[in-house]
N, C-alpha and C. Protein backbone atom coordinates (compact mmCIF):
# COMPACT_ATOMS: atom_id res chain seq x y z
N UNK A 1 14.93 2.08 -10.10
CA UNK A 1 14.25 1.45 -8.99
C UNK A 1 14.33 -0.06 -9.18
N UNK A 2 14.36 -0.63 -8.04
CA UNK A 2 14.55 -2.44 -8.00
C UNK A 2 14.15 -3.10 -6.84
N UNK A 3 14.13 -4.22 -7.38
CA UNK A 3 13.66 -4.92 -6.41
C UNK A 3 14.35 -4.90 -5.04
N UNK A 4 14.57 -4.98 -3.93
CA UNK A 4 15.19 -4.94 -2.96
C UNK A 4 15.82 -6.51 -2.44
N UNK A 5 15.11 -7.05 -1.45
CA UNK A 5 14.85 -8.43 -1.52
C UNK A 5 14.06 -9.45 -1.65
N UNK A 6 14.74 -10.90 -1.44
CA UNK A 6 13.31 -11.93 -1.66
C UNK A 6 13.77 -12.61 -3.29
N UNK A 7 12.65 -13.30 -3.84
CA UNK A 7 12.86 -14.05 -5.12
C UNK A 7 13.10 -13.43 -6.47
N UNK A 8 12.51 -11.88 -6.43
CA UNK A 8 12.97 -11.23 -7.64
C UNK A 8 13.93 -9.88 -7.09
N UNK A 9 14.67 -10.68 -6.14
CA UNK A 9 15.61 -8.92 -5.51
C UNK A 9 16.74 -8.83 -7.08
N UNK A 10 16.88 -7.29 -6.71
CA UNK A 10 17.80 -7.05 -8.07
C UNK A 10 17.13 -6.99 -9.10
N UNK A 11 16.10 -6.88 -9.46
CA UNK A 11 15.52 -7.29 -10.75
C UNK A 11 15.18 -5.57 -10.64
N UNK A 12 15.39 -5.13 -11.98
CA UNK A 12 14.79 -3.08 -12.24
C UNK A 12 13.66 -3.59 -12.29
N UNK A 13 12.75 -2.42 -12.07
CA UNK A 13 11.03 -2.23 -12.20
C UNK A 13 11.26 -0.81 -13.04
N UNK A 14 10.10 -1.06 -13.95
CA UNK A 14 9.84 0.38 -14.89
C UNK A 14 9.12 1.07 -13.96
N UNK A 15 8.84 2.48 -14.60
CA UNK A 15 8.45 3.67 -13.71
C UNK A 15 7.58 4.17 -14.65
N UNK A 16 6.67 4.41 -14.32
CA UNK A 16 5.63 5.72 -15.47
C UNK A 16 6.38 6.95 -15.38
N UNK A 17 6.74 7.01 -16.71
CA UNK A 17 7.35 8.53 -16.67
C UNK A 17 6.61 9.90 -17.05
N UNK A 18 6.99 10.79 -16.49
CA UNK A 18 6.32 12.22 -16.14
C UNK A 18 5.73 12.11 -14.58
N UNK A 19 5.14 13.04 -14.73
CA UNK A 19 4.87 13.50 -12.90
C UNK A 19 3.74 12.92 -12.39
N UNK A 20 3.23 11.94 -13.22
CA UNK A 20 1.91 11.23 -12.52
C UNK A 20 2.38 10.55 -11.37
N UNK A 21 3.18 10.06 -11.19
CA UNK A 21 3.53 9.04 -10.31
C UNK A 21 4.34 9.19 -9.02
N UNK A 22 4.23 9.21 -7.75
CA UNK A 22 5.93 9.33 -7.60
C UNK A 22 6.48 8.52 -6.54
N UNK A 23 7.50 7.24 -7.52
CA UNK A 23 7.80 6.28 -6.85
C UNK A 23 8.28 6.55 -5.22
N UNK A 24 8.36 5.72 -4.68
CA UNK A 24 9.18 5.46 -3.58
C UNK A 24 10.67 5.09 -3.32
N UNK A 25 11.74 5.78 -3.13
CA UNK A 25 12.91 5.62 -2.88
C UNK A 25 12.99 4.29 -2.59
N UNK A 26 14.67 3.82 -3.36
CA UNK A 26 15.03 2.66 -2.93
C UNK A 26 15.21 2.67 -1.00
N UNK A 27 15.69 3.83 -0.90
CA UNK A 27 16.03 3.55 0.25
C UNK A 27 15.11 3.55 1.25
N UNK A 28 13.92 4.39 0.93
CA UNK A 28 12.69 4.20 1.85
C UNK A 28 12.09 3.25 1.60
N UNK A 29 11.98 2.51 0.33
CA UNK A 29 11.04 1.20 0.61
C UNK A 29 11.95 0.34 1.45
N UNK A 30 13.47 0.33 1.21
CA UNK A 30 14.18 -0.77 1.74
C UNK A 30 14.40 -0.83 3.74
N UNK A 31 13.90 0.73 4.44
CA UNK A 31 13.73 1.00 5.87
C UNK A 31 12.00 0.45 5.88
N UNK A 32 11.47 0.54 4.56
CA UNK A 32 9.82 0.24 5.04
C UNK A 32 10.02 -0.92 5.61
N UNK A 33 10.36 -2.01 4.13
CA UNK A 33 10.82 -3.14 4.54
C UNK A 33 11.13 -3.81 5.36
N UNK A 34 12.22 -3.31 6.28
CA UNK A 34 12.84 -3.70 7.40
C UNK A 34 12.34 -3.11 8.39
N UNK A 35 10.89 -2.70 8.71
CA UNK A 35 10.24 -2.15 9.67
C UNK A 35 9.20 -3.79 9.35
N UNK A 36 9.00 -3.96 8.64
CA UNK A 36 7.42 -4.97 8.24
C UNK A 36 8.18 -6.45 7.95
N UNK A 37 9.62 -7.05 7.85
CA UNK A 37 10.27 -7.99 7.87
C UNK A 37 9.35 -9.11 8.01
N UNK A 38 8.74 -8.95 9.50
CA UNK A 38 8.14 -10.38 9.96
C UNK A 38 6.91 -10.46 9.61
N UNK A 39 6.00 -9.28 9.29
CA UNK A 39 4.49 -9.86 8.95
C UNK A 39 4.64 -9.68 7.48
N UNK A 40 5.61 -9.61 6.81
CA UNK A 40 5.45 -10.00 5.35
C UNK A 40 5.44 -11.76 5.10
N UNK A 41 5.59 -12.30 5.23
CA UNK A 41 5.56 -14.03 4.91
C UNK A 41 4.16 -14.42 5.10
N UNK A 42 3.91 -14.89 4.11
CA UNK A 42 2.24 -15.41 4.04
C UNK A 42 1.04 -13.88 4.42
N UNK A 43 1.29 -12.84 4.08
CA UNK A 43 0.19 -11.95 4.42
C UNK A 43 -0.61 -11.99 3.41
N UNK A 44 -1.72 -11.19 3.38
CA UNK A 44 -2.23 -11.10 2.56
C UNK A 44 -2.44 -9.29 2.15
N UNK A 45 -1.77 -8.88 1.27
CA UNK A 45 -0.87 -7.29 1.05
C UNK A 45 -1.69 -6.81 0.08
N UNK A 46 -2.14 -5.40 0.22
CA UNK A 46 -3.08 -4.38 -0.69
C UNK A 46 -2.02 -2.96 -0.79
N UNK A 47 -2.16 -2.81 -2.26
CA UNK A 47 -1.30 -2.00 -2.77
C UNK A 47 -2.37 -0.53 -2.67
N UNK A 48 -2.82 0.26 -2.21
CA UNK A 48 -3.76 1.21 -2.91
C UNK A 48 -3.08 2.41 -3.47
N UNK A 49 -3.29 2.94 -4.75
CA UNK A 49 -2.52 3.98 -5.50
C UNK A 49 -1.37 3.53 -5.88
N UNK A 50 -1.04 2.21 -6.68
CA UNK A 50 0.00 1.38 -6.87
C UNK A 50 1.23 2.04 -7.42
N UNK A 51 1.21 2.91 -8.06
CA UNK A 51 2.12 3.88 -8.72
C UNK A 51 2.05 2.34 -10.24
N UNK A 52 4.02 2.27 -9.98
CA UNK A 52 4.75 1.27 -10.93
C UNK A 52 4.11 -0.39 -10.00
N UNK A 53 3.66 -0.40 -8.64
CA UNK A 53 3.49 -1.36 -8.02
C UNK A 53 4.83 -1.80 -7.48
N UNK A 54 5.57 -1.07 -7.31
CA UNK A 54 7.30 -1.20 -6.68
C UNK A 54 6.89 -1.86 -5.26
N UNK A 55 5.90 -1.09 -4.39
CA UNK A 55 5.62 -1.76 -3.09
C UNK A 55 5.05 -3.15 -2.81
N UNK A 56 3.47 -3.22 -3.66
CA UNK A 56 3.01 -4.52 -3.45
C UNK A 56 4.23 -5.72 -4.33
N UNK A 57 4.94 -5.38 -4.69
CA UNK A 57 5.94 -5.76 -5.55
C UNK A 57 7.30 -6.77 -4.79
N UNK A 58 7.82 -5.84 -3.69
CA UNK A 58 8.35 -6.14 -2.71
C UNK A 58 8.10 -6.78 -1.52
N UNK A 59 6.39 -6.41 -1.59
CA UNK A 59 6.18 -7.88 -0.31
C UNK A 59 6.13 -8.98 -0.86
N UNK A 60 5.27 -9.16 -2.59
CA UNK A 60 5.15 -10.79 -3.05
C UNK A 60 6.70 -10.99 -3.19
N UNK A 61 7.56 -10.65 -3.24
CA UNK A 61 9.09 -10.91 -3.50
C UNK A 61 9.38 -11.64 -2.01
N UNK A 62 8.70 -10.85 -1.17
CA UNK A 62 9.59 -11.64 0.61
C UNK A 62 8.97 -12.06 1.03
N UNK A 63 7.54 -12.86 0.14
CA UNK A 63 7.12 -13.87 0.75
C UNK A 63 5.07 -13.45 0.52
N UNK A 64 5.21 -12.25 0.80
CA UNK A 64 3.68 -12.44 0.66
C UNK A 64 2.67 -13.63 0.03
N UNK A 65 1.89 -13.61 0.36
CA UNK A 65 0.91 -14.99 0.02
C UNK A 65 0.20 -14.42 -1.41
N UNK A 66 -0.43 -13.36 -0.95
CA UNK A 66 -1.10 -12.74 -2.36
C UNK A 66 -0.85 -10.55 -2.52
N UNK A 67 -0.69 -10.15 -3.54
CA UNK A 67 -1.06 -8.39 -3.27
C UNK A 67 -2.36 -8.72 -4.66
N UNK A 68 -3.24 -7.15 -3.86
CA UNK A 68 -4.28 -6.77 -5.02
C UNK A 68 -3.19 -5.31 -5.30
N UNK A 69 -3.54 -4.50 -6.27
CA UNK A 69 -2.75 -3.35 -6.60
C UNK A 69 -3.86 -3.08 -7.08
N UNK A 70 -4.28 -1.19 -6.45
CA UNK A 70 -5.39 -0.47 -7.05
C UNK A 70 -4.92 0.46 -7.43
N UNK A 71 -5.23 0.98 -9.39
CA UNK A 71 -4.17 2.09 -9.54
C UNK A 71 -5.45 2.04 -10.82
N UNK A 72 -5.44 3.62 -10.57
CA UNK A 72 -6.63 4.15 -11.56
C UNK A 72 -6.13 4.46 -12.72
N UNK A 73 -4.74 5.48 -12.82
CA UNK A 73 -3.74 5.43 -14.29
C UNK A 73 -3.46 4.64 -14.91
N UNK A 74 -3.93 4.12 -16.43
CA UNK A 74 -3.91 3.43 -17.38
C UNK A 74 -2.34 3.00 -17.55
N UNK A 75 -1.68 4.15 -18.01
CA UNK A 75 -0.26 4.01 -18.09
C UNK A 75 0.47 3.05 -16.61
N UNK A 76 0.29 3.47 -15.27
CA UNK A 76 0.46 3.13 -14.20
C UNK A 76 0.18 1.71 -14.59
N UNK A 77 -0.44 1.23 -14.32
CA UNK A 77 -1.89 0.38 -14.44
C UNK A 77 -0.64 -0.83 -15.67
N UNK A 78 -0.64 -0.39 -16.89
CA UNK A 78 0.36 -0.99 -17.76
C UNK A 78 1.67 -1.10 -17.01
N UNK A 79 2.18 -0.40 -16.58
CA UNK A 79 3.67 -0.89 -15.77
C UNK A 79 3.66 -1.74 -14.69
N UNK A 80 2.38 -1.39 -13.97
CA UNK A 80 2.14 -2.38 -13.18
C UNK A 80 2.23 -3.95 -13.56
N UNK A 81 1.32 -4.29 -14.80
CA UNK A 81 1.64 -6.05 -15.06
C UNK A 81 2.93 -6.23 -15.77
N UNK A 82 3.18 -5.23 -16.58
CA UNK A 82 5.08 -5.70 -16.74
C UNK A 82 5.84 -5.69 -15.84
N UNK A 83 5.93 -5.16 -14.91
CA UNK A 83 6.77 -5.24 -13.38
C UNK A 83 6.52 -6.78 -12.99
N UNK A 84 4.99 -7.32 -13.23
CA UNK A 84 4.49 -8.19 -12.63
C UNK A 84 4.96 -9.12 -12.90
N UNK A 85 4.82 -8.88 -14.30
CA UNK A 85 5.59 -10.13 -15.77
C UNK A 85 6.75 -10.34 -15.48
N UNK A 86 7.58 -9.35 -15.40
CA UNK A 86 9.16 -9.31 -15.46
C UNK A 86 9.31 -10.44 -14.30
N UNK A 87 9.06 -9.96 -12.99
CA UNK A 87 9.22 -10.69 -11.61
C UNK A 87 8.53 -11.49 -11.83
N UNK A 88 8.05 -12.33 -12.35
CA UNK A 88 7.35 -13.72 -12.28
C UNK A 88 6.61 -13.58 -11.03
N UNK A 89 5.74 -13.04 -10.90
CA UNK A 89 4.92 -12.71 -9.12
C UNK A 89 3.42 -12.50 -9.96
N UNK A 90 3.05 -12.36 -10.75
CA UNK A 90 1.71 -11.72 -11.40
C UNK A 90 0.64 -13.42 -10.88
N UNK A 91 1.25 -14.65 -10.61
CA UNK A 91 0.47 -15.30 -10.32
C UNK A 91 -0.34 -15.29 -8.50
N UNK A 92 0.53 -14.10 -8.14
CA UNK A 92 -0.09 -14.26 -6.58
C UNK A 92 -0.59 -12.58 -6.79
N UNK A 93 -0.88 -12.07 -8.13
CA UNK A 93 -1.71 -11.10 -7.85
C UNK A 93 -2.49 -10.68 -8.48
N UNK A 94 -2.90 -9.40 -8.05
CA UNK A 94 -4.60 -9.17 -8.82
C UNK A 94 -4.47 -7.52 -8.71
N UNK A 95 -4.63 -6.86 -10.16
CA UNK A 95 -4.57 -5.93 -10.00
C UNK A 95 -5.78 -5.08 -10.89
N UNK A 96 -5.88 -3.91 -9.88
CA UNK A 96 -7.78 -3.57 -10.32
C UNK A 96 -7.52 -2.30 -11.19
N UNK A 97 -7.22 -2.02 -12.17
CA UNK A 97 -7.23 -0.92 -12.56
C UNK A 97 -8.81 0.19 -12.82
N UNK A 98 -8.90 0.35 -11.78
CA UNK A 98 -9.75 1.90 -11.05
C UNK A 98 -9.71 2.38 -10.19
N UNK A 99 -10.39 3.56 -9.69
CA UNK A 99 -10.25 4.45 -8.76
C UNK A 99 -10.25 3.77 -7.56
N UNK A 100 -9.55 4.08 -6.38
CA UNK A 100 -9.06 3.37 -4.96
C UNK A 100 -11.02 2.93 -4.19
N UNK A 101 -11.59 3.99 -4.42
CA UNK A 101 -13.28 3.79 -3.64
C UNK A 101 -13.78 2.67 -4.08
N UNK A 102 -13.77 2.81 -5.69
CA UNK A 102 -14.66 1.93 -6.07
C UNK A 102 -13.86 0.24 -6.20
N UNK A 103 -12.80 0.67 -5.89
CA UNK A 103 -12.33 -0.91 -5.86
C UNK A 103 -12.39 -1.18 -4.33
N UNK A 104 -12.22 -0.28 -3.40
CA UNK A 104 -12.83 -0.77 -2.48
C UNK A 104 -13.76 -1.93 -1.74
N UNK A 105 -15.10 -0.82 -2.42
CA UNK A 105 -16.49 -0.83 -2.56
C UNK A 105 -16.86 -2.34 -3.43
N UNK A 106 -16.33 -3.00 -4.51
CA UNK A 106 -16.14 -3.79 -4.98
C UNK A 106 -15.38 -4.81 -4.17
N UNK A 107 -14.70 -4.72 -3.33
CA UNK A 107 -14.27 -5.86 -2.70
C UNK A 107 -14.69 -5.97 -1.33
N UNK A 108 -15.20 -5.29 -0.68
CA UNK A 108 -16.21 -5.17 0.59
C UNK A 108 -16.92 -6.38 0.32
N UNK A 109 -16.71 -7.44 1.97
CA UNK A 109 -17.28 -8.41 2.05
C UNK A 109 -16.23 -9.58 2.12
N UNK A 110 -15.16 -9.18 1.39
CA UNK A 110 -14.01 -10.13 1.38
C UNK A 110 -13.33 -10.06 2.91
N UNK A 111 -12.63 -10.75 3.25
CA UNK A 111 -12.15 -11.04 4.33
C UNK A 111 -10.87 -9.73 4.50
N UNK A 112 -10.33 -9.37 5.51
CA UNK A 112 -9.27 -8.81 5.85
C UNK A 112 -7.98 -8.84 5.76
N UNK A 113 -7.21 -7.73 4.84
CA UNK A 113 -5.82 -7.84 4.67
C UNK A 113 -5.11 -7.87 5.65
N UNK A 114 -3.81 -8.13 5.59
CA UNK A 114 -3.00 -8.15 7.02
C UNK A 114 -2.33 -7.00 6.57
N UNK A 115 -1.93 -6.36 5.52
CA UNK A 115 -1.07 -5.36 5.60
C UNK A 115 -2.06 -4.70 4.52
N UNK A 116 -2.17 -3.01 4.68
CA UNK A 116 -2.97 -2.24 3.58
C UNK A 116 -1.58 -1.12 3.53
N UNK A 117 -1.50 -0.89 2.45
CA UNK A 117 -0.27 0.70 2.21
C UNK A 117 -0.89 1.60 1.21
N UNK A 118 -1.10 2.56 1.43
CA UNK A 118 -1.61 3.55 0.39
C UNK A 118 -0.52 4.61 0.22
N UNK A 119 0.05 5.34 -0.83
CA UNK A 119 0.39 6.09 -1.06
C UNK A 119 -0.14 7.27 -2.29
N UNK A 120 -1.04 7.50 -1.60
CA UNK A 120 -2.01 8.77 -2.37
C UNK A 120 -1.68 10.16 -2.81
N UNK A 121 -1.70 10.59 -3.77
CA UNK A 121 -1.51 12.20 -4.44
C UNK A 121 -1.12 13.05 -2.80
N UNK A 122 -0.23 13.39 -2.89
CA UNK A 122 -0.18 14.38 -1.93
C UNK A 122 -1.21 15.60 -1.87
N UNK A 123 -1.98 15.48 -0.34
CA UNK A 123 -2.38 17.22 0.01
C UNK A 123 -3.86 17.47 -0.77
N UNK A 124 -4.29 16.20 -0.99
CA UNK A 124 -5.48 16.00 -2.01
C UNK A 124 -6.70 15.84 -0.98
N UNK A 125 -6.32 14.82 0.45
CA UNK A 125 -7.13 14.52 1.58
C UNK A 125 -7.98 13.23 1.32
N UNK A 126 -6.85 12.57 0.25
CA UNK A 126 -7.40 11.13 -0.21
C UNK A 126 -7.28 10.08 0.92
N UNK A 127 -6.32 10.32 1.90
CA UNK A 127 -5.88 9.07 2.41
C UNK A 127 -7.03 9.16 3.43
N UNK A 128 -7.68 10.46 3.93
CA UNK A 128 -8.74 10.17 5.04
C UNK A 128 -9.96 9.46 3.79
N UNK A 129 -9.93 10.15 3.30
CA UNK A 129 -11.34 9.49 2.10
C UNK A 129 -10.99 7.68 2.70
N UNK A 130 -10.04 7.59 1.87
CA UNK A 130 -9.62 6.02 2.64
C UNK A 130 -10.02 5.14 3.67
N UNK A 131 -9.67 6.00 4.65
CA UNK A 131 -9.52 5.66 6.28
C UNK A 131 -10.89 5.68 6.54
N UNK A 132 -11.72 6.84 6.19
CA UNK A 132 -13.14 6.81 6.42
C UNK A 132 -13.81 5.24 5.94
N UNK A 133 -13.56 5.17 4.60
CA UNK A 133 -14.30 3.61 4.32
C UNK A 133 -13.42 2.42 5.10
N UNK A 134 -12.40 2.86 5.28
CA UNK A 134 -11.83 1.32 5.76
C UNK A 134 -12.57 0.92 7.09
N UNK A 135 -12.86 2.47 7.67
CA UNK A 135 -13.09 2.30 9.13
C UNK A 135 -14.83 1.07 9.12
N UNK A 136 -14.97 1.03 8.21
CA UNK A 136 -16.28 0.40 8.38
C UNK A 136 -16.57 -0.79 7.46
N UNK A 137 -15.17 -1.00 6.94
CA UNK A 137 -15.12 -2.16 5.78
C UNK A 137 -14.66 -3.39 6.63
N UNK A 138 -14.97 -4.41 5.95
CA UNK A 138 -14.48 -5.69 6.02
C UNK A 138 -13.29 -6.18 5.56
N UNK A 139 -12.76 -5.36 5.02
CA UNK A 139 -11.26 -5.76 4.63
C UNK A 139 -9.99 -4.92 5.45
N UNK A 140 -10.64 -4.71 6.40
CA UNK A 140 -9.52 -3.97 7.90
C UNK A 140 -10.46 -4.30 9.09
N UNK A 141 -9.78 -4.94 9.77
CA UNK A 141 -9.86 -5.20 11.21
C UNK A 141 -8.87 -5.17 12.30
N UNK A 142 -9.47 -5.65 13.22
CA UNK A 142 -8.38 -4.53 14.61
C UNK A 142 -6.08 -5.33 14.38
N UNK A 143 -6.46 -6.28 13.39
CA UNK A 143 -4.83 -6.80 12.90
C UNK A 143 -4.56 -6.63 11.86
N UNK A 144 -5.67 -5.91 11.09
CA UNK A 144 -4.61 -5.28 9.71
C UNK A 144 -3.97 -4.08 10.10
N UNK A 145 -2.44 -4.35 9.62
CA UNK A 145 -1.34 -3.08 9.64
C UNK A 145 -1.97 -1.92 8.19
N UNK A 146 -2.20 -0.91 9.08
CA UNK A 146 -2.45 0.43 7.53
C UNK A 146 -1.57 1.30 7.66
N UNK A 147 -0.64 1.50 6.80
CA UNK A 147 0.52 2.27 6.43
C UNK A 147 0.15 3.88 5.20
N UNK A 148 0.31 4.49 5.34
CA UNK A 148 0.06 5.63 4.91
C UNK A 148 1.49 6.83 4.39
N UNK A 149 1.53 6.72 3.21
CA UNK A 149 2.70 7.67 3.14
C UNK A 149 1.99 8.80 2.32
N UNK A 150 2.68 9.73 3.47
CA UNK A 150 1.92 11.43 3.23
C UNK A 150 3.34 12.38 3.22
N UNK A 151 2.45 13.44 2.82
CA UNK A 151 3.64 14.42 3.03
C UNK A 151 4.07 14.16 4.16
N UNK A 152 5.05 15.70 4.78
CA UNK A 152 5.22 15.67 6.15
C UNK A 152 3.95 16.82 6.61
N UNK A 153 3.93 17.40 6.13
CA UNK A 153 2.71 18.65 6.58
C UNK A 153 1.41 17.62 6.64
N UNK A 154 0.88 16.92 5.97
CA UNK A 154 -0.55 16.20 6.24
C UNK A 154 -0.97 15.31 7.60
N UNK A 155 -1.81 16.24 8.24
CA UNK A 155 -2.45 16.01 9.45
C UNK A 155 -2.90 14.54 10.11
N UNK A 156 -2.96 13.74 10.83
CA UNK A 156 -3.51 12.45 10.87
C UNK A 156 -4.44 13.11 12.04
N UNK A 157 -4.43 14.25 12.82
CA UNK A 157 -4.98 14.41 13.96
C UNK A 157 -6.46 13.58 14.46
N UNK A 158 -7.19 13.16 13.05
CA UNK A 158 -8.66 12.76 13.02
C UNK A 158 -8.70 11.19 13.37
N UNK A 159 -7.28 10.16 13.28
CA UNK A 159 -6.97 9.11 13.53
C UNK A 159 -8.04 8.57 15.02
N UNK A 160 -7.83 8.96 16.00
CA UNK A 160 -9.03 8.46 16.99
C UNK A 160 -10.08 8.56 16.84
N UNK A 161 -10.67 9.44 16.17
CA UNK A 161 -12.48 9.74 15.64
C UNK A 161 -12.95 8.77 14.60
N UNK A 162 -12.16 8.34 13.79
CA UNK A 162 -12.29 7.45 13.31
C UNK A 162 -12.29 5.81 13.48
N UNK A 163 -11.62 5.84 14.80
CA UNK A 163 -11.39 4.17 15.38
C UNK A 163 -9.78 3.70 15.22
N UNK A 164 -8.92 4.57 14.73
CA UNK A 164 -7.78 3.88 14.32
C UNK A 164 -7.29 4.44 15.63
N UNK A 165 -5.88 3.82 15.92
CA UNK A 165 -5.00 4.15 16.75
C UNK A 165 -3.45 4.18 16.12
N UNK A 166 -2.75 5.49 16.74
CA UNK A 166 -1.58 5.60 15.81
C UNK A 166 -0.07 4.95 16.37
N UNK A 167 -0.17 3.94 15.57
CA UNK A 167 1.43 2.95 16.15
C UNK A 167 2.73 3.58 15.90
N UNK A 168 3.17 4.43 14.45
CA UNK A 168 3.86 4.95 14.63
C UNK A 168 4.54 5.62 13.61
N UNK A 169 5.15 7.05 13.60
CA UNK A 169 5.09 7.93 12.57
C UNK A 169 6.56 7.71 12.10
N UNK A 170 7.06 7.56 11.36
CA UNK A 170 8.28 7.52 10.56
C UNK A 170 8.43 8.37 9.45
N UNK A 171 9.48 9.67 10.52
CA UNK A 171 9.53 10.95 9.29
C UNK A 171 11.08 10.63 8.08
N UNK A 172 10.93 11.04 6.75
CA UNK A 172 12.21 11.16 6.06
C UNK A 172 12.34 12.60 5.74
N UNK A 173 13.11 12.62 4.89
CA UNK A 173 13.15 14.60 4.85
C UNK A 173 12.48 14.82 4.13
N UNK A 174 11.21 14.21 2.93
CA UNK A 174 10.13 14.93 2.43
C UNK A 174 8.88 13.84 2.55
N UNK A 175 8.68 13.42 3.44
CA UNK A 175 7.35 12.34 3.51
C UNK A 175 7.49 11.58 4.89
N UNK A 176 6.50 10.94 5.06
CA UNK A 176 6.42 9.82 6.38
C UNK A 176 6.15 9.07 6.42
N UNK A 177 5.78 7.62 6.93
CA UNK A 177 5.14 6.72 6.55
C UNK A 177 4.15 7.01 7.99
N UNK A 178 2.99 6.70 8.15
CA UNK A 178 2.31 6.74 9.33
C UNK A 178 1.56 5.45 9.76
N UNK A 179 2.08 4.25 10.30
CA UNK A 179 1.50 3.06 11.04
C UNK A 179 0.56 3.46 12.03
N UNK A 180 -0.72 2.32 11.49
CA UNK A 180 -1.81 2.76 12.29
C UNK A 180 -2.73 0.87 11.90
N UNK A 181 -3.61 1.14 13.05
CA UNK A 181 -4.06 0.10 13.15
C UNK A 181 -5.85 0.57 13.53
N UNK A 182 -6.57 -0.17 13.60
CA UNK A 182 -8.06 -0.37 14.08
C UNK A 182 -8.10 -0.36 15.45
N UNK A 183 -8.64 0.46 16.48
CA UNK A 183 -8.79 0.18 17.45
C UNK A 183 -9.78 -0.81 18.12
N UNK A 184 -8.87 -1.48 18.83
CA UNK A 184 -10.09 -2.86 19.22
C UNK A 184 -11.23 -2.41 19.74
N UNK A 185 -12.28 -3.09 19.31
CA UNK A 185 -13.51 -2.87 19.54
C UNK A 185 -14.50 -1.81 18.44
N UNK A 186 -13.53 -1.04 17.72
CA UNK A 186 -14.24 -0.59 16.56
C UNK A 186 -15.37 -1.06 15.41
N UNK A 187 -15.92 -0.80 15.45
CA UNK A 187 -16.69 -1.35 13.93
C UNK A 187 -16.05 -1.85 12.61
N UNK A 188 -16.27 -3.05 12.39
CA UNK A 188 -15.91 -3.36 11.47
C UNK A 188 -16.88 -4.49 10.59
């Protein structure tokens, strides 16, 4: 796995090895990428379930302003600041090693990311856990982009009950990414 583009493109990123983790294809981060091109420069980017941090990794590379990376695995968690180290990027970030809620919950009150990406344990029903607090947090409002990579079988159907609205589903042959946003006028 590597960097794609930007200031540390080309550069390998380590991987936690065994089945805790499971990165993201070069080639799907590199279509993520080129779906999110223009609101990467100066955003302000949240990694949640960081894996190796390959993603929040790739926006501070094309420009991002700052990523937090929330990754509860110790091991994870360790690859994460050597990735960080390696790419010389660890100064535009902040990474929380604990569970996705409580780092949350801990940063509630802070102002709003422009881009949030979670990629959570498959089939677990973490990413609504998610969506539920975001829907009422301060760190998503009706212009933060929330990106979600799920299986393909995992449901978003609950997306309007919650306030989000769904921008747009991007299937690969074993996962999706699902763009979604705050619907204006929601609580936040």
């Amino acid at each position: 796995m590597r960097v794609i583009a930007g200031t540390a493109r080309r550069l390998a990123l380590k991987t936690v090895e065994g089945m805790d983790t499971r990165p993201t294809t070069d080639r799907i981060k590199e279509t993520l990428f080129n779906m999110l091109n223009a609101q990467i420069p100066g955003c302000r980017f949240l990694d949640l379930f960081s894996g190796s941090g390959a993603i929040g990794i790739e926006a501070l590379s094309r420009g991002a302003e700052s990523a937090v990376f929330v990754e509860h695995n110790r091991r994870a968690a360790q690859c994460i600041q050597q990735n960080l180290s390696f790419t010389r990027l660890k100064d535009r970030a902040v990474l929380m090693q604990t569970d996705v809620c409580s780092a949350l919950r801990k940063m509630e009150g802070e102002k709003p990311f422009d881009i949030i990406f979670m990629d959570p344990p498959y089939r677990q029903g973490l990413e609504r856990e998610v969506l539920e607090m975001l829907a009422d947090s301060s760190l998503a409002d009706a212009q933060t982009l929330i990106i979600t990579e799920a299986a393909l079988d995992t449901a978003f159907d609950y997306l309007d009950g919650l306030g989000y609205s769904l921008l747009k589903y991007k299937k690969y042959k074993t996962n999706a990414h699902i763009f979604m946003k705050k619907t204006e006028g929601s609580t936040s």
